[in-house]
N, C-alpha and C. Protein backbone atom coordinates (compact mmCIF):
# COMPACT_ATOMS: atom_id res chain seq x y z
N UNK A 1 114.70 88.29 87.34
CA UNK A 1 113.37 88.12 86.77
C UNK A 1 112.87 86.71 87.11
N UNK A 2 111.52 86.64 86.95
CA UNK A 2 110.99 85.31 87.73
C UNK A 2 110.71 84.36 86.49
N UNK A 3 110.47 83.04 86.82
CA UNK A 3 110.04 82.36 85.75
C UNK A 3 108.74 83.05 85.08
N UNK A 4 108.53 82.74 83.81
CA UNK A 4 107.19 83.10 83.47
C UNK A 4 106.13 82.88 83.21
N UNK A 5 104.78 83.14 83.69
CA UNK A 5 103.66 82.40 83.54
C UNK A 5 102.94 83.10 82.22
N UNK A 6 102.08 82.26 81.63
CA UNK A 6 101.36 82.88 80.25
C UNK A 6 99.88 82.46 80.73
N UNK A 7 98.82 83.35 79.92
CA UNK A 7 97.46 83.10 79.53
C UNK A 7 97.17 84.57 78.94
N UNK A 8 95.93 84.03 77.47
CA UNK A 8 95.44 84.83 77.28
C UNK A 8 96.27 86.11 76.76
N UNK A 9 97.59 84.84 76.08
CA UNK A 9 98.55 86.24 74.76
C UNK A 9 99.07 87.31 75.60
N UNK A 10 99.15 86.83 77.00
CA UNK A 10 100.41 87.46 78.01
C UNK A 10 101.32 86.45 78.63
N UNK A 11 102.38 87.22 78.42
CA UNK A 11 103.76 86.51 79.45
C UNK A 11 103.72 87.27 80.71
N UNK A 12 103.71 86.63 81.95
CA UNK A 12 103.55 87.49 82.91
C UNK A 12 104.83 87.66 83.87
N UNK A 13 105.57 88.41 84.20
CA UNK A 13 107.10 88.21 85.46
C UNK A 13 106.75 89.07 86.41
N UNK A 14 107.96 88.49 87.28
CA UNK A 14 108.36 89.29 88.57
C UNK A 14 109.22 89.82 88.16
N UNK A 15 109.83 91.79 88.86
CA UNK A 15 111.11 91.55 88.67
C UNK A 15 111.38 92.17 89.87
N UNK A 16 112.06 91.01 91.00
CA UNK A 16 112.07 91.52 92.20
C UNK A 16 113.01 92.64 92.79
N UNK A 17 113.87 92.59 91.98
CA UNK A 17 114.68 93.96 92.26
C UNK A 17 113.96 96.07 92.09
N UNK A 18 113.01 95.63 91.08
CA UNK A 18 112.25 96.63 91.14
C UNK A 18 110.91 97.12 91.36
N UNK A 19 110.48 95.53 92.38
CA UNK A 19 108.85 95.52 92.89
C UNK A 19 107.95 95.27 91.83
N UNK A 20 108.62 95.08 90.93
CA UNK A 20 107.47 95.32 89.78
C UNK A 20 106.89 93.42 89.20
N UNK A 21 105.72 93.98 88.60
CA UNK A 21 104.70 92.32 87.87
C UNK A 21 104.76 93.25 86.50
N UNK A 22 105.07 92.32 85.35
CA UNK A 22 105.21 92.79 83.95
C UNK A 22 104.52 92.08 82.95
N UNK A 23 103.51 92.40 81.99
CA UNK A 23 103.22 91.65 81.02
C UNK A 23 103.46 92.01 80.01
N UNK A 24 103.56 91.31 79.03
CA UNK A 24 104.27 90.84 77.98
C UNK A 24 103.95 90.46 76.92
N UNK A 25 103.52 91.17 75.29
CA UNK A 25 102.51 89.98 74.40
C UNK A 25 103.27 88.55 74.29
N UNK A 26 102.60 87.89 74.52
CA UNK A 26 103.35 86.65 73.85
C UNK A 26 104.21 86.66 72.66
N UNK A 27 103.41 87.15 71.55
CA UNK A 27 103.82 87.25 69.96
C UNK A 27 105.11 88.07 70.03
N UNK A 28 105.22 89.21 70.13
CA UNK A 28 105.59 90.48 69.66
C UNK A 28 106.78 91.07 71.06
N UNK A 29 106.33 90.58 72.15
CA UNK A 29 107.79 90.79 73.63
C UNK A 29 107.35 92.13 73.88
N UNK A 30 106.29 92.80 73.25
CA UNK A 30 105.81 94.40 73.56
C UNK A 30 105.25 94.56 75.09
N UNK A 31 106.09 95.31 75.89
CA UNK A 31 105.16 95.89 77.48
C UNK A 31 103.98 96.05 77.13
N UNK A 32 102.72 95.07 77.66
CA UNK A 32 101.57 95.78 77.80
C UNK A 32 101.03 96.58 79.28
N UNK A 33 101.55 95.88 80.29
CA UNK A 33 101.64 96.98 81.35
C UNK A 33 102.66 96.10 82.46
N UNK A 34 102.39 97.22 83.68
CA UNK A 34 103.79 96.64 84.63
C UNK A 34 102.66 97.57 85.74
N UNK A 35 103.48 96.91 86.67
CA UNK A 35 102.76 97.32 88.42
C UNK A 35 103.46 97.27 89.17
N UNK A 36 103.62 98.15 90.35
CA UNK A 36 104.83 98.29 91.11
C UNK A 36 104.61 97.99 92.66
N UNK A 37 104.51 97.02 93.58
CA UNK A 37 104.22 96.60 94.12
C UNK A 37 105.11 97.43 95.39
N UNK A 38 104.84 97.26 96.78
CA UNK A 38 105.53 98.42 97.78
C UNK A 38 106.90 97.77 98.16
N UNK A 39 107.17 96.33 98.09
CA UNK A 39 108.87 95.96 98.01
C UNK A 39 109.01 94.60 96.86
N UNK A 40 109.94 93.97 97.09
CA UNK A 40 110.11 92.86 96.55
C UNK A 40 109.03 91.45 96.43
N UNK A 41 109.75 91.41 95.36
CA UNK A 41 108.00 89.94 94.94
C UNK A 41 108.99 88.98 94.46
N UNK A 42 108.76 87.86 95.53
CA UNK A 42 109.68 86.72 95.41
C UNK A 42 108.77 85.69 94.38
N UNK A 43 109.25 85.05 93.49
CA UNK A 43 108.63 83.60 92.65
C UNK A 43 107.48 84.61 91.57
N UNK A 44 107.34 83.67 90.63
CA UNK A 44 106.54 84.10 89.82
C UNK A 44 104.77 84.29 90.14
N UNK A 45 104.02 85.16 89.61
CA UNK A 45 102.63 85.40 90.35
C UNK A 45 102.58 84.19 89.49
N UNK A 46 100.96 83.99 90.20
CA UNK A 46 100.23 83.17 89.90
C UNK A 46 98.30 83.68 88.66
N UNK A 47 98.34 83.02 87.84
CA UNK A 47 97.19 83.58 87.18
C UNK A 47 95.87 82.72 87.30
N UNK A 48 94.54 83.09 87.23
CA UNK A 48 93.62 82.50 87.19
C UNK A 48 92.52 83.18 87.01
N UNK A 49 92.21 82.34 85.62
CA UNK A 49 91.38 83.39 85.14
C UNK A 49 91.96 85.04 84.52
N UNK A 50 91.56 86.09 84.60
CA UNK A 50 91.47 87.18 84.54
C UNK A 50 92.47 87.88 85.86
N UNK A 51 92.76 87.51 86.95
CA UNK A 51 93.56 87.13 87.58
C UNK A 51 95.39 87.28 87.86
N UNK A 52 95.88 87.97 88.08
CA UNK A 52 97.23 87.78 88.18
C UNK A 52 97.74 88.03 89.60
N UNK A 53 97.65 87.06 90.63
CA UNK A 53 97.81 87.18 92.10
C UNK A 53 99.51 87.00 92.56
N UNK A 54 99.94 87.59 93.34
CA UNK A 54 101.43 87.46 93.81
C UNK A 54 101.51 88.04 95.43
N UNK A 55 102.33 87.96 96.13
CA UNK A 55 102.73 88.59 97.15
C UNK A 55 103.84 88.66 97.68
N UNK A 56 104.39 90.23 98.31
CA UNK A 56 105.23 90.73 98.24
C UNK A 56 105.92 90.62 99.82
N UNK A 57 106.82 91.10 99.22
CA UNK A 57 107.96 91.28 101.09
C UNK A 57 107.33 92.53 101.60
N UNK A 58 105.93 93.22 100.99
CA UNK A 58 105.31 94.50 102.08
C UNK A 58 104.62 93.72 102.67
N UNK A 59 104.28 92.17 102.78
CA UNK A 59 103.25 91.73 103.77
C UNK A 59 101.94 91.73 102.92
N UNK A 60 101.75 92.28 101.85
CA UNK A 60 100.17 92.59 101.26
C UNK A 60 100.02 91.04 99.96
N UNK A 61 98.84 90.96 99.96
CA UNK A 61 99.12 89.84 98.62
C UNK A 61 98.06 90.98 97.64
N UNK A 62 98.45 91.01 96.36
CA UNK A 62 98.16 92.04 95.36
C UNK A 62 97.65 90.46 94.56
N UNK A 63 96.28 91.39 93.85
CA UNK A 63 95.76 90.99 92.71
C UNK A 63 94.98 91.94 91.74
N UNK A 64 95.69 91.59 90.69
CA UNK A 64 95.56 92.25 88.85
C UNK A 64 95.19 92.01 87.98
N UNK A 65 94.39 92.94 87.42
CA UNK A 65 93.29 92.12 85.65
C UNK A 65 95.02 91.84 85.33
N UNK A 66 94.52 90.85 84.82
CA UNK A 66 95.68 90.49 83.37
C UNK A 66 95.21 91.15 82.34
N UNK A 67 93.99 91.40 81.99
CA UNK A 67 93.97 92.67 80.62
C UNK A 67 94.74 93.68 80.58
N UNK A 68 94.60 94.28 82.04
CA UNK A 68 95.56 95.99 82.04
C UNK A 68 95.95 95.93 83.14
N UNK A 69 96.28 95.32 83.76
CA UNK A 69 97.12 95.39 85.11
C UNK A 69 96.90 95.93 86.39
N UNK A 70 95.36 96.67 86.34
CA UNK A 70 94.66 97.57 86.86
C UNK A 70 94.81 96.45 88.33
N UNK A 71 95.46 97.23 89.41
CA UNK A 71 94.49 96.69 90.67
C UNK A 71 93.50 96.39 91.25
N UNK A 72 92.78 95.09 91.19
CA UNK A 72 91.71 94.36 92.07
C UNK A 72 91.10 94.77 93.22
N UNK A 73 92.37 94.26 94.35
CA UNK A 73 92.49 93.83 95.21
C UNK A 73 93.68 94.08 95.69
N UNK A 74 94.14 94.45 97.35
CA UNK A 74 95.00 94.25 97.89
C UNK A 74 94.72 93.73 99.41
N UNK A 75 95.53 92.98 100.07
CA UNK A 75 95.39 92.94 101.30
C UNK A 75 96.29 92.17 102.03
N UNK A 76 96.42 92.17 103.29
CA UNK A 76 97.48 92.03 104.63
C UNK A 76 97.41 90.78 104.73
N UNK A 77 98.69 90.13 104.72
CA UNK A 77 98.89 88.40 104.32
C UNK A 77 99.39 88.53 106.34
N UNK A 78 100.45 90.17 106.29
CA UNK A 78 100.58 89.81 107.60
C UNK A 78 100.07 90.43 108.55
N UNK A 79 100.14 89.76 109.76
CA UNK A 79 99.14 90.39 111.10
C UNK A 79 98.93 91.44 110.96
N UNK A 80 100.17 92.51 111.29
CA UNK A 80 100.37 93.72 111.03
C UNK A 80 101.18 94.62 110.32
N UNK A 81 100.95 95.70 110.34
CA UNK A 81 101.72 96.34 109.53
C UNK A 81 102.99 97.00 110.31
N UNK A 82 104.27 96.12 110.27
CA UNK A 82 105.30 96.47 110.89
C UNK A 82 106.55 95.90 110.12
N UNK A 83 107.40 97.46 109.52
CA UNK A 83 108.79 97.11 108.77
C UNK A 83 109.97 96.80 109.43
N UNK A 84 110.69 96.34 109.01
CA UNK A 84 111.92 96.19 109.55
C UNK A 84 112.98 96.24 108.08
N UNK A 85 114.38 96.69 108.52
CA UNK A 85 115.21 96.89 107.25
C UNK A 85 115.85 95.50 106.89
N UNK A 86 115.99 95.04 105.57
CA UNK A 86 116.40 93.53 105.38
C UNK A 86 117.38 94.08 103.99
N UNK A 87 118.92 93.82 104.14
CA UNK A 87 119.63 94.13 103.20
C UNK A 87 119.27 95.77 102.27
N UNK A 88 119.05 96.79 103.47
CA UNK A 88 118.84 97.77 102.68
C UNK A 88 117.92 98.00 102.43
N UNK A 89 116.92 97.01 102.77
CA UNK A 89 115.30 97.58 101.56
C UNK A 89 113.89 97.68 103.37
N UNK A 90 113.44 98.07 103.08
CA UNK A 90 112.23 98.50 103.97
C UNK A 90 111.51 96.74 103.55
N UNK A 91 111.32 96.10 104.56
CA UNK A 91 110.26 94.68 104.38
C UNK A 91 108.99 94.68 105.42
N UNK A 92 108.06 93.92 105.31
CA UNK A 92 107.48 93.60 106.71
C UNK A 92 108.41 92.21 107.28
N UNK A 93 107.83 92.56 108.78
CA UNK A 93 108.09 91.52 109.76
C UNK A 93 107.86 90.09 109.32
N UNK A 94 106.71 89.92 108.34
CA UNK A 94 105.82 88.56 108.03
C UNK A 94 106.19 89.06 106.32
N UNK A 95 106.96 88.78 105.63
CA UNK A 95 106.65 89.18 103.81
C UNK A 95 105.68 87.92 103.45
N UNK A 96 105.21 88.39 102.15
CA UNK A 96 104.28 87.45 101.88
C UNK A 96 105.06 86.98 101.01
N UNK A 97 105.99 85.66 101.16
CA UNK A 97 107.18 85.12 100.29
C UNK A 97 106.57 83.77 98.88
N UNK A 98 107.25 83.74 98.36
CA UNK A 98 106.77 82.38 97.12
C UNK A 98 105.68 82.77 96.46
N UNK A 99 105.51 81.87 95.12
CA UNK A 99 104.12 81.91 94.92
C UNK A 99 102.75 81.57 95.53
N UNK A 100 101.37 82.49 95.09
CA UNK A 100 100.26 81.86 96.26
C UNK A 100 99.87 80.59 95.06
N UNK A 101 98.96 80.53 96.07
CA UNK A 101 97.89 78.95 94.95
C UNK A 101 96.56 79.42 95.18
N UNK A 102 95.63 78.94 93.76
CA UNK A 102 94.41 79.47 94.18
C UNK A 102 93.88 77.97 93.72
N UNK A 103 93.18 77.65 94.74
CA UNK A 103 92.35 76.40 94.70
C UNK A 103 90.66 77.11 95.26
N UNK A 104 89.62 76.27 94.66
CA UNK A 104 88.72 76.22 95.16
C UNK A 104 87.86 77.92 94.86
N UNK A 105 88.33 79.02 94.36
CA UNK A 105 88.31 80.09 94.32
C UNK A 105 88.85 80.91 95.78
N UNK A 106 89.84 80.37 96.48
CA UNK A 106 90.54 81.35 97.30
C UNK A 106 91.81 81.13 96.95
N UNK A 107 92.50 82.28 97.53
CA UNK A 107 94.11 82.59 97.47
C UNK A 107 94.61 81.99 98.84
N UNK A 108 95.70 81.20 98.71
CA UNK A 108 96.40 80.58 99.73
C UNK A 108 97.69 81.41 99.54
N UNK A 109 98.10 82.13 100.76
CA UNK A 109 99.90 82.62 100.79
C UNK A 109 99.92 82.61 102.01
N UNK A 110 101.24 82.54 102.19
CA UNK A 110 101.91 82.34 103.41
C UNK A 110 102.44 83.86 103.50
N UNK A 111 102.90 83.84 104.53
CA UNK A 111 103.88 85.24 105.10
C UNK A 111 104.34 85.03 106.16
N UNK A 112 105.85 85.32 106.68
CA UNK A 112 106.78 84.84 107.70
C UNK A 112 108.70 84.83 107.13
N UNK A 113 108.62 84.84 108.65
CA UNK A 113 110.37 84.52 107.99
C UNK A 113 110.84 83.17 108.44
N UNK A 114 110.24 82.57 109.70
CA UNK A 114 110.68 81.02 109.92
C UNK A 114 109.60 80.65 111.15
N UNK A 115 109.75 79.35 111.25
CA UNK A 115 108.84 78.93 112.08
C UNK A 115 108.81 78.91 113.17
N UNK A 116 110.24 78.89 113.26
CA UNK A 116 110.28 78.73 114.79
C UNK A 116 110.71 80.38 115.74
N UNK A 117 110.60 81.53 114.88
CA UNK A 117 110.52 82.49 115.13
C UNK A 117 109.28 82.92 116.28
N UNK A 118 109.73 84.07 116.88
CA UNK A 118 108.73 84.85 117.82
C UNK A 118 106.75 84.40 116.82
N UNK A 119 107.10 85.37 115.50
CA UNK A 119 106.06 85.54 115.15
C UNK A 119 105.56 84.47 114.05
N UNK A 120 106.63 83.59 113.92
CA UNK A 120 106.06 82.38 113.29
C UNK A 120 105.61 82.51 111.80
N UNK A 121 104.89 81.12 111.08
CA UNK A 121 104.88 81.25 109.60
C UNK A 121 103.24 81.37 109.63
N UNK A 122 102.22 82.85 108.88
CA UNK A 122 100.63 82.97 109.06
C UNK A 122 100.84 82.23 107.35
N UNK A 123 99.52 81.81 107.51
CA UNK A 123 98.74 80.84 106.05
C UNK A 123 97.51 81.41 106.18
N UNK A 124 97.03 82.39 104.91
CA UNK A 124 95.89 83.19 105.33
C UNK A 124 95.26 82.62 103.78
N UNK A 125 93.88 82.60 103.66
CA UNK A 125 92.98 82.10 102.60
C UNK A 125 92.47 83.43 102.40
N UNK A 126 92.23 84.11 100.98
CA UNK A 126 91.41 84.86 101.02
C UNK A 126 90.64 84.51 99.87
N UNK A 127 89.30 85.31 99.64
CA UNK A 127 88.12 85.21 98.62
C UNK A 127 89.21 85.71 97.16
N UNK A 128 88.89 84.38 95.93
CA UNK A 128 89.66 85.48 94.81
C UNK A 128 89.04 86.55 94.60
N UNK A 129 87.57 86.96 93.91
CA UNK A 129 86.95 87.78 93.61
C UNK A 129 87.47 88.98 94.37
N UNK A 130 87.05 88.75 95.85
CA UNK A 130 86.80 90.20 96.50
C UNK A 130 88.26 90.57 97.20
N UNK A 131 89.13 89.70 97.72
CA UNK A 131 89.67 89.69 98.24
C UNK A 131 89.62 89.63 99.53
N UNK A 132 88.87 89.43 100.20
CA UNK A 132 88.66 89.56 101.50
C UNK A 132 89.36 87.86 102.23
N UNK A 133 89.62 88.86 103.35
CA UNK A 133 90.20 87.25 104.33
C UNK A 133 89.56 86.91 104.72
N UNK A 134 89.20 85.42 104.37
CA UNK A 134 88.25 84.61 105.26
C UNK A 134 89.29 83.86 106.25
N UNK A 135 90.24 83.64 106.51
CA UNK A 135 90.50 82.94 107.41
C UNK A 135 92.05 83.43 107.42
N UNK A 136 93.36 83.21 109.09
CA UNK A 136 94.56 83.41 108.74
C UNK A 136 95.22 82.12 110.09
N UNK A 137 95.71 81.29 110.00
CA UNK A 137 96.26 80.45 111.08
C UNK A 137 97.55 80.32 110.91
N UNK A 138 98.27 80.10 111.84
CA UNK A 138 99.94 80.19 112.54
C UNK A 138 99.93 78.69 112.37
N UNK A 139 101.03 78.27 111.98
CA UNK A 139 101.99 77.21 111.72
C UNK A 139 102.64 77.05 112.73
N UNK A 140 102.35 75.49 113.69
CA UNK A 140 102.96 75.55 115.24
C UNK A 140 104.61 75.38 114.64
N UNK A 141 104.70 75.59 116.06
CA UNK A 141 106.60 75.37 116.07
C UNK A 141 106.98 74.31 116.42
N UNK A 142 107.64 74.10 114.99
CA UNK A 142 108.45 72.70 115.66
C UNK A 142 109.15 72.56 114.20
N UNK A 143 110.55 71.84 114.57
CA UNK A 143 111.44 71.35 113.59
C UNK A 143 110.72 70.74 112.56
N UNK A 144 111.32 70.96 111.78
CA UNK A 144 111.32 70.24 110.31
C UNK A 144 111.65 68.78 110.24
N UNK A 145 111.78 67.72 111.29
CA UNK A 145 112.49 66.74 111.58
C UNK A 145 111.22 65.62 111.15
N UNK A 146 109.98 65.55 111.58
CA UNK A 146 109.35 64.23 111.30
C UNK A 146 108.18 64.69 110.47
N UNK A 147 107.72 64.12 109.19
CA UNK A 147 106.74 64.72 108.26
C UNK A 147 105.16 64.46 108.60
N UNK A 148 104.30 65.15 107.94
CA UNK A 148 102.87 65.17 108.63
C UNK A 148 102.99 64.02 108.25
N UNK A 149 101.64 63.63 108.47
CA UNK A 149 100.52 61.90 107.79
C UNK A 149 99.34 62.49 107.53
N UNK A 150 99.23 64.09 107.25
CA UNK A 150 97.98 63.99 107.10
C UNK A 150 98.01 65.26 106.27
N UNK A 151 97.43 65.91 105.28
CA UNK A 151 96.94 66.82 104.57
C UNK A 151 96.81 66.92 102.96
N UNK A 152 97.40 67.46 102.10
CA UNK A 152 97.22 67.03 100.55
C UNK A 152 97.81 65.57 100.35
N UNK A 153 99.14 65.55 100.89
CA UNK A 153 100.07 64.28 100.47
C UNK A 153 100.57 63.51 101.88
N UNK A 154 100.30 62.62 101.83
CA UNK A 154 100.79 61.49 102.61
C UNK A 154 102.39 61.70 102.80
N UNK A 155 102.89 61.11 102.01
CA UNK A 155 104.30 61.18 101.91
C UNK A 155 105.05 62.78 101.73
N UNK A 156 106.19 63.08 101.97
CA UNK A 156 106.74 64.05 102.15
C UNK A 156 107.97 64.16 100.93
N UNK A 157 107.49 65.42 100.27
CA UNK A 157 108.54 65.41 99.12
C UNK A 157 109.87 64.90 99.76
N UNK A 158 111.32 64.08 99.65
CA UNK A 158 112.29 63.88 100.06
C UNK A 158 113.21 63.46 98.83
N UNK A 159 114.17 64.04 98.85
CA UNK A 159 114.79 63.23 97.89
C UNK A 159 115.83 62.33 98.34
N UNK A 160 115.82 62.35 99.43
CA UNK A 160 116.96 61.69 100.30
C UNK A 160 115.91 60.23 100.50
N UNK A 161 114.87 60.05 100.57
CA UNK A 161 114.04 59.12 100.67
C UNK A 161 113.56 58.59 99.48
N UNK A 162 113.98 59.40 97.98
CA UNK A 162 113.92 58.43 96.60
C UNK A 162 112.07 58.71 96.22
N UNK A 163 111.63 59.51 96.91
CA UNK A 163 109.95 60.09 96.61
C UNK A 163 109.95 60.84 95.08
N UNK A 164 109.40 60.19 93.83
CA UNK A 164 109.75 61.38 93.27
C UNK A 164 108.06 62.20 93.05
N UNK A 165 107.11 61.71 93.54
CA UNK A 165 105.87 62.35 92.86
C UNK A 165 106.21 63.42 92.64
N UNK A 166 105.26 64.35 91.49
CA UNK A 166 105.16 65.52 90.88
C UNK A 166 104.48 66.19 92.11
N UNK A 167 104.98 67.13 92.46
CA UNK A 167 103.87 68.28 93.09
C UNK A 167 103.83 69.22 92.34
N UNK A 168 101.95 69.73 92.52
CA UNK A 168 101.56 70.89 91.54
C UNK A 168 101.74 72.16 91.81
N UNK A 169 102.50 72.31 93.43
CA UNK A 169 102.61 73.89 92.96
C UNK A 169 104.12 74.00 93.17
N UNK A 170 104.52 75.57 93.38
CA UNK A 170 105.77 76.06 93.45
C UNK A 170 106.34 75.47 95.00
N UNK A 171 107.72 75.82 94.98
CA UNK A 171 108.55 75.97 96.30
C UNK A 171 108.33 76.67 97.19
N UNK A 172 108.52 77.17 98.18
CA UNK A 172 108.45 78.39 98.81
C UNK A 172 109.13 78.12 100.35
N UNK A 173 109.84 78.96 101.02
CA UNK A 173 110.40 78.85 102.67
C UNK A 173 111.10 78.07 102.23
N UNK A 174 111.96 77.87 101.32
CA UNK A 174 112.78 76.04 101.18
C UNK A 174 112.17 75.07 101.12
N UNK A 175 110.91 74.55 101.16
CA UNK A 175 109.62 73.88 100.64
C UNK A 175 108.90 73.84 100.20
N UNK A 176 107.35 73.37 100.31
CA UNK A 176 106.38 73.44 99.18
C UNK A 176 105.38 73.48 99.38
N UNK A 177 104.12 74.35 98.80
CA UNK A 177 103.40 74.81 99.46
C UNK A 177 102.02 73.70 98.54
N UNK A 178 101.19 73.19 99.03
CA UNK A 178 100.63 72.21 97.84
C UNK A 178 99.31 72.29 98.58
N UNK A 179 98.06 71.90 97.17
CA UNK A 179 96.69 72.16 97.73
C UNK A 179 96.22 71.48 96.70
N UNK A 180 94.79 70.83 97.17
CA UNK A 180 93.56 70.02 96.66
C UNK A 180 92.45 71.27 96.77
N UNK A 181 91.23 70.93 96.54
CA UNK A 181 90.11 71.10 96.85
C UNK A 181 89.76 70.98 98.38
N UNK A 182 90.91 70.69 99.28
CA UNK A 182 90.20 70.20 100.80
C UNK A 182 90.75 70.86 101.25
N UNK A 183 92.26 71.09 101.57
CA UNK A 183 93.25 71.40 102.27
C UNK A 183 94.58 71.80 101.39
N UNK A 184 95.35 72.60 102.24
CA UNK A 184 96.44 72.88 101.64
C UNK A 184 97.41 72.55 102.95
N UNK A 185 98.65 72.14 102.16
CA UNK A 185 99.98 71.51 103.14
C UNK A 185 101.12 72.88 102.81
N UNK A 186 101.70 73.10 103.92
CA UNK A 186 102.87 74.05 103.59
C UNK A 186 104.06 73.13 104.25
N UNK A 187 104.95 72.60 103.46
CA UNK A 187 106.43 71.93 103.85
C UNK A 187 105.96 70.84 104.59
N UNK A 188 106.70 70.40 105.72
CA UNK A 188 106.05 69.55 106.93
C UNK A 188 105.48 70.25 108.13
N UNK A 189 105.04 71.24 108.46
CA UNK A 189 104.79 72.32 109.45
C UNK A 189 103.29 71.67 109.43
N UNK A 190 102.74 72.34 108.60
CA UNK A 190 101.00 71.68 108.98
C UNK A 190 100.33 71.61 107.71
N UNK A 191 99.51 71.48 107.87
CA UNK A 191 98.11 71.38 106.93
C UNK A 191 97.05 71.81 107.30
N UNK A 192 96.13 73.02 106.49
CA UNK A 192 94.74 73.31 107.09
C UNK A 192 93.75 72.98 105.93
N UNK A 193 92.62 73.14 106.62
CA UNK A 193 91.14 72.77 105.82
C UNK A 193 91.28 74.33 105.40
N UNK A 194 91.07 74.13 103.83
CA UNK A 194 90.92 75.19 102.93
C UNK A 194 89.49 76.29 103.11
N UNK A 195 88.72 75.37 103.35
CA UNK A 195 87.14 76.12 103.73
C UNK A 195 87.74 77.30 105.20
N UNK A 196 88.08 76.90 106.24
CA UNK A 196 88.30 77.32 107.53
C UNK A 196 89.25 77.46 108.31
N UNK A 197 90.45 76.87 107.90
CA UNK A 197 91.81 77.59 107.96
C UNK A 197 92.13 76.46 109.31
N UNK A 198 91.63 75.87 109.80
CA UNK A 198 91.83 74.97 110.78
C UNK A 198 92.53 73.75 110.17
C-alpha cells in the first residue's frame, strides 16, 4: 500500500498489487470507493482539488473525482500502446511510474524504464480539467554523471555533496521529479518549460 494522501475527509492509497486507488473516510477507515486501474500504480496519487491523479505501469495517467471515484479522464503518458511481460504481469513498454505533479493546472508524469534505453524516459504535460496532452518530450541520453545548472533547482539533490534543501515533490526513477510555475526538472536528465514541453 502507498503512503497516504488526504483532502476533503478522504484518505486516499495505492494498492499496487491489485491496480487499485482507494478512499477512505478519514474519521471512521469506511471504503468510500476504490478504482481499478489496467496494471500496477507505483507511489501514492496525487490530489488537487476535486482531483485524484496517478499513473500506472499500463502507460495511461488516470484521473478521479475524489467525491466518488468516478473517472475523469484517462490518457497515454506512453507513445504507444505496446505490452511487454514484467515479473508476470502484462506492463507497457513506457509505464507511467512515481507520483505526477500538478503545477500551474497541468499534470506532469513521466513514463519509461531508463534513459538510456532504445525508447528512453517521455515527460508529457497534460490539461488537469480535460485531460488532454498538450505537450510530450524525450529526456536525451546521457549518464547521470554531471547535474543540470538550469531548471527548478540549481543545485542537485546529493547527499554525498551535504545538499539538504527540501524538495516539494515525490521520488520517482531513483530520483526526483520537481516543478515551479515555469518548468519542471526530472533527476539530472533535463528540465522543460511547463507551458511547451521544450
Amino acid at each position: 500500500i502507498s503512503s497516504p494522501v488526504t483532502s476533503s475527509n478522504r484518505v486516499v492509497v495505492s494498492e499496487p498489487q491489485v491496480h487499485r486507488v482507494s478512499a477512505l473516510d478519514v474519521i471512521t477507515g469506511k471504503k468510500k470507493w476504490s478504482f481499478v486501474a489496467g496494471a500496477a500504480i507505483e507511489g501514492p496519487p496525487t490530489i488537487r482539488g476535486d482531483y485524484v491523479v496517478f499513473g500506472s505501469k499500463d502507460g495511461w495517467v488516470y484521473a478521479l473525482a475524489l467525491s466518488d471515484g468516478e473517472l475523469v479522464w484517462k490518457n497515454m503518458a506512453a507513445p504507444a500502446e505496446r505490452r511487454i511481460m514484467v515479473n508476470e504481469e502484462l506492463e507497457s513498454a513506457w509505464p507511467a511510474l512515481g507520483p505526477v505533479v500538478i503545477t500551474e493546472n497541468k499534470v506532469i508524469a513521466v513514463a519509461g524504464r531508463h534513459n538510456m534505453a532504445e525508447a528512453g524516459i517521455l515527460v508529457s504535460g497534460f490539461d488537469l480539467a480535460s485531460g488532454k496532452k498538450i505537450w510530450q518530450s524525450k529526456t536525451p541520453h546521457r549518464a547521470l554523471i554531471k547535474p543540470l545548472t538550469s531548471g527548478v533547482y540549481q543545485k542537485v539533490y546529493d547527499k554525498r555533496l551535504g545538499v539538504t534543501e527540501p524538495l516539494p515533490s515525490a521520488a520517482l526513477l531513483g530520483g526526483w521529479l520537481v516543478a515551479n510555475d515555469k518548468s519542471v526538472q526530472i533527476d539530472r536528465l533535463a528540465a522543460f518549460n511547463i507551458a511547451t514541453g521544450q
